[in-house]
PDB file of N, CA and C in Angstrom:
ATOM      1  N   UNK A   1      90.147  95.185 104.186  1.00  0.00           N
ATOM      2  CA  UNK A   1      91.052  95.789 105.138  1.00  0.00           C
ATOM      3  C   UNK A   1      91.314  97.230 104.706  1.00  0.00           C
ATOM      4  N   UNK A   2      91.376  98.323 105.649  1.00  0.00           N
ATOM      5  CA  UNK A   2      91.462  99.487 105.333  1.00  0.00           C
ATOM      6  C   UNK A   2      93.065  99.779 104.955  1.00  0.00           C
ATOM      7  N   UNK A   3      93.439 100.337 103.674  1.00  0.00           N
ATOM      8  CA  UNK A   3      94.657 100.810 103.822  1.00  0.00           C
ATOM      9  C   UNK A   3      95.648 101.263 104.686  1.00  0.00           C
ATOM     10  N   UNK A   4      94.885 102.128 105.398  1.00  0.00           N
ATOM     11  CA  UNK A   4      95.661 102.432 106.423  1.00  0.00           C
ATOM     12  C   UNK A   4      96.116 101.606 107.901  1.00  0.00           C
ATOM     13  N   UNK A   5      95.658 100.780 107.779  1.00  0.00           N
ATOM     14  CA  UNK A   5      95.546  99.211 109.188  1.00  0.00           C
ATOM     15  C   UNK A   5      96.139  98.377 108.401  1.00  0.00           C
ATOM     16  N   UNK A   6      96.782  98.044 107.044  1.00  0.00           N
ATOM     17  CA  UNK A   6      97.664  97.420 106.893  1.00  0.00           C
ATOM     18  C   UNK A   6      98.923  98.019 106.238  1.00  0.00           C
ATOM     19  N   UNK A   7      99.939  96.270 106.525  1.00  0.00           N
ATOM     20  CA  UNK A   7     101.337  96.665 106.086  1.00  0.00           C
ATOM     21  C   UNK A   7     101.242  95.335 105.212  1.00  0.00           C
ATOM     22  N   UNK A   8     102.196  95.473 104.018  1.00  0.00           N
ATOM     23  CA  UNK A   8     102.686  93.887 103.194  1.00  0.00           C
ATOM     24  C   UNK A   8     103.479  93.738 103.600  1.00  0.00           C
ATOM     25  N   UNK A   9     104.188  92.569 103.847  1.00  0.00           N
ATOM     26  CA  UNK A   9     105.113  91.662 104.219  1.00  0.00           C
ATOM     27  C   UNK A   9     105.140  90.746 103.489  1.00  0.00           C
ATOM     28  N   UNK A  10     106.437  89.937 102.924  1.00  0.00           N
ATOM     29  CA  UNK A  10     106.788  88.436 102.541  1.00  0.00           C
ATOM     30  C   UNK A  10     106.534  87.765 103.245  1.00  0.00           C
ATOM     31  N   UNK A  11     105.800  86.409 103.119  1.00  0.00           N
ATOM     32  CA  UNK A  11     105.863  85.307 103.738  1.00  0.00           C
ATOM     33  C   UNK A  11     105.876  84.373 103.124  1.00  0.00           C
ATOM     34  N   UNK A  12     107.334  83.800 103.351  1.00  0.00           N
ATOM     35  CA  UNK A  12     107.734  81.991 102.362  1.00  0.00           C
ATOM     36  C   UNK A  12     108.247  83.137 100.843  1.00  0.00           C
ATOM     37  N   UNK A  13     108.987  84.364 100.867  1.00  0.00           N
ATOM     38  CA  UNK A  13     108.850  84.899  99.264  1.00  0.00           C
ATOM     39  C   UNK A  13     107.309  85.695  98.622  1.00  0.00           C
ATOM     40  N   UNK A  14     106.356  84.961  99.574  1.00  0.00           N
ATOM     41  CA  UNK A  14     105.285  85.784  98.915  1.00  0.00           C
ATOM     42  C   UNK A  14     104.440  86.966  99.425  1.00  0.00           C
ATOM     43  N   UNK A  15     104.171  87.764  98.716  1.00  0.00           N
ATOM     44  CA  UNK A  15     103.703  89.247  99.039  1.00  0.00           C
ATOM     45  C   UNK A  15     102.046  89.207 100.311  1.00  0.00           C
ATOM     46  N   UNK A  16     102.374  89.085 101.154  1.00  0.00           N
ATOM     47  CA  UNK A  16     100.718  88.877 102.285  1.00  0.00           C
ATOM     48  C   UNK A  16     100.094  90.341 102.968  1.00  0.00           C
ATOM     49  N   UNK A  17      99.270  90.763 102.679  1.00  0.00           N
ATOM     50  CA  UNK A  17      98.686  92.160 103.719  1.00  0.00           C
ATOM     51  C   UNK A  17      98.156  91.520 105.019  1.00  0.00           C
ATOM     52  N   UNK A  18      98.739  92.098 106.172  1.00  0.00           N
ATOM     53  CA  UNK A  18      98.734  91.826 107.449  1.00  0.00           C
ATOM     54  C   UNK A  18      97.973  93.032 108.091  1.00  0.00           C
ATOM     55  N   UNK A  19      97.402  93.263 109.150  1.00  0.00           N
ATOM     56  CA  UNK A  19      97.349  94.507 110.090  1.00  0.00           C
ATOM     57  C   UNK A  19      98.085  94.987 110.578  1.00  0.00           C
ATOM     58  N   UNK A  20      98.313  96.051 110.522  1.00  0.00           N
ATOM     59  CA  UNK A  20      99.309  97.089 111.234  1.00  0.00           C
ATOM     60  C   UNK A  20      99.394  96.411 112.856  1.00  0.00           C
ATOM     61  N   UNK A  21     100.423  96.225 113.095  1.00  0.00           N
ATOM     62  CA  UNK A  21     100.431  95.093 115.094  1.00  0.00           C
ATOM     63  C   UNK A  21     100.833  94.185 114.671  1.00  0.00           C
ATOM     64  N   UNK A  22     100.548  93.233 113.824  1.00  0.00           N
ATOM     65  CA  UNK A  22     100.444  92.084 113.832  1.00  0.00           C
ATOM     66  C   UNK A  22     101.536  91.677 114.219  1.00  0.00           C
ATOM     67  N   UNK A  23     101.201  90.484 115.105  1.00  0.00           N
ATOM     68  CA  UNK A  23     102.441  89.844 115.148  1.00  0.00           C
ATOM     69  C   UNK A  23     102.972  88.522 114.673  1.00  0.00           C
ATOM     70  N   UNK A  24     104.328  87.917 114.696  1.00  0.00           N
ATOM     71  CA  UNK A  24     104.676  86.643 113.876  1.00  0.00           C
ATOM     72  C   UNK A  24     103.589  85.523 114.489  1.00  0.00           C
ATOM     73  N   UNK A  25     103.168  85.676 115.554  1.00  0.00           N
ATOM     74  CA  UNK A  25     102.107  84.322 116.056  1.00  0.00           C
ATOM     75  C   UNK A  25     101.060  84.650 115.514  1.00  0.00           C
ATOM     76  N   UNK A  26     100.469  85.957 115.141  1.00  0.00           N
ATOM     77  CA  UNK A  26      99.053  86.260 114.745  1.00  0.00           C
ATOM     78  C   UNK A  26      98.993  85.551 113.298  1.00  0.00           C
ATOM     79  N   UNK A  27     100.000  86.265 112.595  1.00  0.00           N
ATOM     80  CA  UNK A  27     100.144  85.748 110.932  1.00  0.00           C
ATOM     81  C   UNK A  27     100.911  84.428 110.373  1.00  0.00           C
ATOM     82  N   UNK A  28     101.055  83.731 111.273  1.00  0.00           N
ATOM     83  CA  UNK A  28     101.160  82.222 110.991  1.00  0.00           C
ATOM     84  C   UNK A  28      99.870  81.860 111.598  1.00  0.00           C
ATOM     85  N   UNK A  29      99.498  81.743 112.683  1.00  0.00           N
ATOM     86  CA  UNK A  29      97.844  81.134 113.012  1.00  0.00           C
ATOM     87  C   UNK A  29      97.203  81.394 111.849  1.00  0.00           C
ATOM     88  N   UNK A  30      97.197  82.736 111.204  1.00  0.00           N
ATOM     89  CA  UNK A  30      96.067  82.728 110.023  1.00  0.00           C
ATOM     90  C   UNK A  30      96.880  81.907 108.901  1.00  0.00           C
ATOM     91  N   UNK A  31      97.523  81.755 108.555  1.00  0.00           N
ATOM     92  CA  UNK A  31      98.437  81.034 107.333  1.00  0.00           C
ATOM     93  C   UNK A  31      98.419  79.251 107.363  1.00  0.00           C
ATOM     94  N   UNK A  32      99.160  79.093 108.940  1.00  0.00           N
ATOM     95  CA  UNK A  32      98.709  77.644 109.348  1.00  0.00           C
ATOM     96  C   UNK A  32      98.104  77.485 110.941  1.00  0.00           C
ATOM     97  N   UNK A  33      97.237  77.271 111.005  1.00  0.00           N
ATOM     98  CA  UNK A  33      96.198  77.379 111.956  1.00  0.00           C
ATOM     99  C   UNK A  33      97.022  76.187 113.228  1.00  0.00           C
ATOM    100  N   UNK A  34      97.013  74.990 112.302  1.00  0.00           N
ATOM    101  CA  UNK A  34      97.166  73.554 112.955  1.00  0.00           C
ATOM    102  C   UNK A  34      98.628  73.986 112.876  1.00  0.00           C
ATOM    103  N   UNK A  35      99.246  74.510 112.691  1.00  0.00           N
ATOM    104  CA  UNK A  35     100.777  74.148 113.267  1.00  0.00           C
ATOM    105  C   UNK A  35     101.252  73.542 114.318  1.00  0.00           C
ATOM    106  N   UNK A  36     102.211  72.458 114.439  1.00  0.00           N
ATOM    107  CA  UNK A  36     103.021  71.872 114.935  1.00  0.00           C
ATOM    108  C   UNK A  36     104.211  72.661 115.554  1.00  0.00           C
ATOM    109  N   UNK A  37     105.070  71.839 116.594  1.00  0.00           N
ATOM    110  CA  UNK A  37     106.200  72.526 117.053  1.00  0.00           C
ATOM    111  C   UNK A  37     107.295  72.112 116.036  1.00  0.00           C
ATOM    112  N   UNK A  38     107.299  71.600 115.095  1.00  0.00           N
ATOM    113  CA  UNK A  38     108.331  71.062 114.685  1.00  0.00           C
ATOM    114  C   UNK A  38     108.619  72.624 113.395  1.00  0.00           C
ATOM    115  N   UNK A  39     108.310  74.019 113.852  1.00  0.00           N
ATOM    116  CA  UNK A  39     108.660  74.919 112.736  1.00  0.00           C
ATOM    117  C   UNK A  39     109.304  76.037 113.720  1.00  0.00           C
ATOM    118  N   UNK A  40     110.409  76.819 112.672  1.00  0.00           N
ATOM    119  CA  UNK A  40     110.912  77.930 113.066  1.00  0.00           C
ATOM    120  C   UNK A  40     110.840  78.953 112.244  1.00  0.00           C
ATOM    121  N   UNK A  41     110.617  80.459 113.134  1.00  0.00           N
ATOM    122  CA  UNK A  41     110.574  81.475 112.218  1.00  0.00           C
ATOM    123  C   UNK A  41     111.314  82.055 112.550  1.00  0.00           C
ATOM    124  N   UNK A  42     111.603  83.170 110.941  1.00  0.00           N
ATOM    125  CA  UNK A  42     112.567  84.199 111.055  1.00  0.00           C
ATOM    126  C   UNK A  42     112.304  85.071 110.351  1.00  0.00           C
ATOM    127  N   UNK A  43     112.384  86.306 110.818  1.00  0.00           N
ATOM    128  CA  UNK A  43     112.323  87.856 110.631  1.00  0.00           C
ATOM    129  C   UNK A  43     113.414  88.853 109.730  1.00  0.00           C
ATOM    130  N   UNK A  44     113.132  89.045 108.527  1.00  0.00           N
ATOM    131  CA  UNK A  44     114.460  89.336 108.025  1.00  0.00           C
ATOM    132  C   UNK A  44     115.576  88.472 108.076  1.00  0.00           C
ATOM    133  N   UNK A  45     115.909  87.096 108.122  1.00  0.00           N
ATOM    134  CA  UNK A  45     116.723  86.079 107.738  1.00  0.00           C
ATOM    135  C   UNK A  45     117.383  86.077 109.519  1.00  0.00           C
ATOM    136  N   UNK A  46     116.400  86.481 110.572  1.00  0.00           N
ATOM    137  CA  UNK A  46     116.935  86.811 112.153  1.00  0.00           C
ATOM    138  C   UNK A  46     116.031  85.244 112.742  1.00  0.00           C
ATOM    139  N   UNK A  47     116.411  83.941 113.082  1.00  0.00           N
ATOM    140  CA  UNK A  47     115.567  83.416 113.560  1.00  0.00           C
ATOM    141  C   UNK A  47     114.679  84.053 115.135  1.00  0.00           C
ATOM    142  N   UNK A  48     113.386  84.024 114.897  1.00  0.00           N
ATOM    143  CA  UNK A  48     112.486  84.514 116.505  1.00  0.00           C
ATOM    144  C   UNK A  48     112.436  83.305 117.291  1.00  0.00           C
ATOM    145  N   UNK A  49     112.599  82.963 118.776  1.00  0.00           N
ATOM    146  CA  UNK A  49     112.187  82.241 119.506  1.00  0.00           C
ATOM    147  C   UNK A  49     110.911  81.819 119.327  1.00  0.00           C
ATOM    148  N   UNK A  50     110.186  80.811 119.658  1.00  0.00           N
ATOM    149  CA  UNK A  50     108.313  80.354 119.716  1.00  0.00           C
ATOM    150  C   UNK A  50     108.167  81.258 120.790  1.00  0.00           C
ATOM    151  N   UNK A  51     109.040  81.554 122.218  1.00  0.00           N
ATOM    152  CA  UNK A  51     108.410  82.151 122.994  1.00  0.00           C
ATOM    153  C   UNK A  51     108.233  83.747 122.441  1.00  0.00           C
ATOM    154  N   UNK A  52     108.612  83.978 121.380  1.00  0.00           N
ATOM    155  CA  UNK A  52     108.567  85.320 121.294  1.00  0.00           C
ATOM    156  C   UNK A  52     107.878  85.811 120.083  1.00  0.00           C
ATOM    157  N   UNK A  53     106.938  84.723 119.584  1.00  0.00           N
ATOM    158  CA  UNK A  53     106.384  84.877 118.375  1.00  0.00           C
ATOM    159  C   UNK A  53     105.016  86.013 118.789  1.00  0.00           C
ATOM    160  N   UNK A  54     104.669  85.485 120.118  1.00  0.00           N
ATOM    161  CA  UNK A  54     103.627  86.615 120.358  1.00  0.00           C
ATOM    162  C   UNK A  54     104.216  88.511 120.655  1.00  0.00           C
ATOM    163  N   UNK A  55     105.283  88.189 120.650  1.00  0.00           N
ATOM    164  CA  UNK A  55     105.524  89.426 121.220  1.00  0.00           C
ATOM    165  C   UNK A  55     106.113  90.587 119.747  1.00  0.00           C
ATOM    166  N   UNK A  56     106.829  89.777 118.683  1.00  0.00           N
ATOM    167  CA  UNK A  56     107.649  90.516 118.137  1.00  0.00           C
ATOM    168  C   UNK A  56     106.604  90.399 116.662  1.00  0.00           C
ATOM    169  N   UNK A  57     106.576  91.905 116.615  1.00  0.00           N
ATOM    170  CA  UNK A  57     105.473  92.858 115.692  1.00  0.00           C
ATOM    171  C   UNK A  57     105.864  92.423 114.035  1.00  0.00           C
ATOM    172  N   UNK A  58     105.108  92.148 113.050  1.00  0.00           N
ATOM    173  CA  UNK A  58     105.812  92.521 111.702  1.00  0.00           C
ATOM    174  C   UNK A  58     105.791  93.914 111.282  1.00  0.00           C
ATOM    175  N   UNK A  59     106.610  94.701 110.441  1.00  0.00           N
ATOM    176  CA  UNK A  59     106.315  95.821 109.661  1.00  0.00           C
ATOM    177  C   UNK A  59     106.811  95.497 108.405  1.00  0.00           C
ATOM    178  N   UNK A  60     106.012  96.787 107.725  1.00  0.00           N
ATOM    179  CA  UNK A  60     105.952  97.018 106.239  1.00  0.00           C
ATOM    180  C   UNK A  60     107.474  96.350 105.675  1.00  0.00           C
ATOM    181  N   UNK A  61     107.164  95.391 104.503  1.00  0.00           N
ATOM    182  CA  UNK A  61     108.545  95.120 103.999  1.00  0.00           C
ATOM    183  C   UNK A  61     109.380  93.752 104.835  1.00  0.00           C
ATOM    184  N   UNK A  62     108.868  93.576 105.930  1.00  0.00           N
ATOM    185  CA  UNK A  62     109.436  92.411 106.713  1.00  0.00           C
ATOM    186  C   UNK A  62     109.466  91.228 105.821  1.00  0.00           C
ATOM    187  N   UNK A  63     110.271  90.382 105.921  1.00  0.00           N
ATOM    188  CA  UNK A  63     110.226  89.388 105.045  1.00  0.00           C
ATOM    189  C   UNK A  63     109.891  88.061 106.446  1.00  0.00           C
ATOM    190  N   UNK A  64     108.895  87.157 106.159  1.00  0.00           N
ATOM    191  CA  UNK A  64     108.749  86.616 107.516  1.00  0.00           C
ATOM    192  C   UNK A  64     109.085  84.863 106.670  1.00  0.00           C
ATOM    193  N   UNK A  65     109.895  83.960 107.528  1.00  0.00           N
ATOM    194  CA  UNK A  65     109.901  82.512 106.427  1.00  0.00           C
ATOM    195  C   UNK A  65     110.031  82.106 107.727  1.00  0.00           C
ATOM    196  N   UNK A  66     109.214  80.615 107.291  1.00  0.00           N
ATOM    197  CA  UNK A  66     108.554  79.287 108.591  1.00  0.00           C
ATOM    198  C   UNK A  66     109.255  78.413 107.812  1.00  0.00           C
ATOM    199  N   UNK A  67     110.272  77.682 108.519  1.00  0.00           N
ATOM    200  CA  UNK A  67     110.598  76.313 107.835  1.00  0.00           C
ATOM    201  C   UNK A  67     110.528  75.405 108.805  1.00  0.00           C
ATOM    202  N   UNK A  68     110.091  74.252 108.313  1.00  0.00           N
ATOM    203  CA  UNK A  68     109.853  72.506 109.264  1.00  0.00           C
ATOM    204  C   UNK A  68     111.566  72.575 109.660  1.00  0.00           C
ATOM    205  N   UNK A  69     111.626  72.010 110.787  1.00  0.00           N
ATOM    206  CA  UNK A  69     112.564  71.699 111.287  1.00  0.00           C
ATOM    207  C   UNK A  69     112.579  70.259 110.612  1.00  0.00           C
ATOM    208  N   UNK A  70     113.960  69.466 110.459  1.00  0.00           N
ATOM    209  CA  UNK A  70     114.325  68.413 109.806  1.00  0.00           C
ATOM    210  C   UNK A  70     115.497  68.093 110.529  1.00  0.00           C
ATOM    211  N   UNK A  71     115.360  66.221 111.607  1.00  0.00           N
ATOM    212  CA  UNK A  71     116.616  65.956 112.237  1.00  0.00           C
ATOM    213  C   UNK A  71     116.895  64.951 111.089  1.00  0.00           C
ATOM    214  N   UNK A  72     118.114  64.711 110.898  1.00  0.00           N
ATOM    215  CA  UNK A  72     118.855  63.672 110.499  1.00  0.00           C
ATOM    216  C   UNK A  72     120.403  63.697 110.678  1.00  0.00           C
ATOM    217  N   UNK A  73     120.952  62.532 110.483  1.00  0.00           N
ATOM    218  CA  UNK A  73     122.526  62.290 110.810  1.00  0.00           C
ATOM    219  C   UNK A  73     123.259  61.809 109.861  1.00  0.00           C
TER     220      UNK A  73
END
């Protein structure tokens, strides 16, 4: 990847080089391909909608975390 076409970002705590654009749906497909609905992400500790995973960009420094959703009572 050319330096200049990427940004690092956290994901889960850990340091990932992404492409400059990328967005939260692009860089979970590459991370977990087979994902399920049962996960939510969040942007700087901001949860994103699923409908809006295609739309909302990462940049440099973003911290991005996917956690399984978990029901119990």
């Amino acid at each position: 990847m050319n330096p200049n076409t990427k940004v690092t970002i956290l994901f889960n705590g850990q340091p990932l080089d992404v492409a400059v654009g990328d967005s939260v749906e692009r860089v979970i497909e590459r991370i977990a391909p087979h994902l399920n609905q049962g996960y939510v992400a969040a942007v700087n500790n901001i949860i994103v909608p699923r409908s809006e995973w295609s739309a909302h960009l990462v940049h440099q420094d973003d911290a991005l975390s996917l956690f399984q959703v978990v029901a119990g009572g």
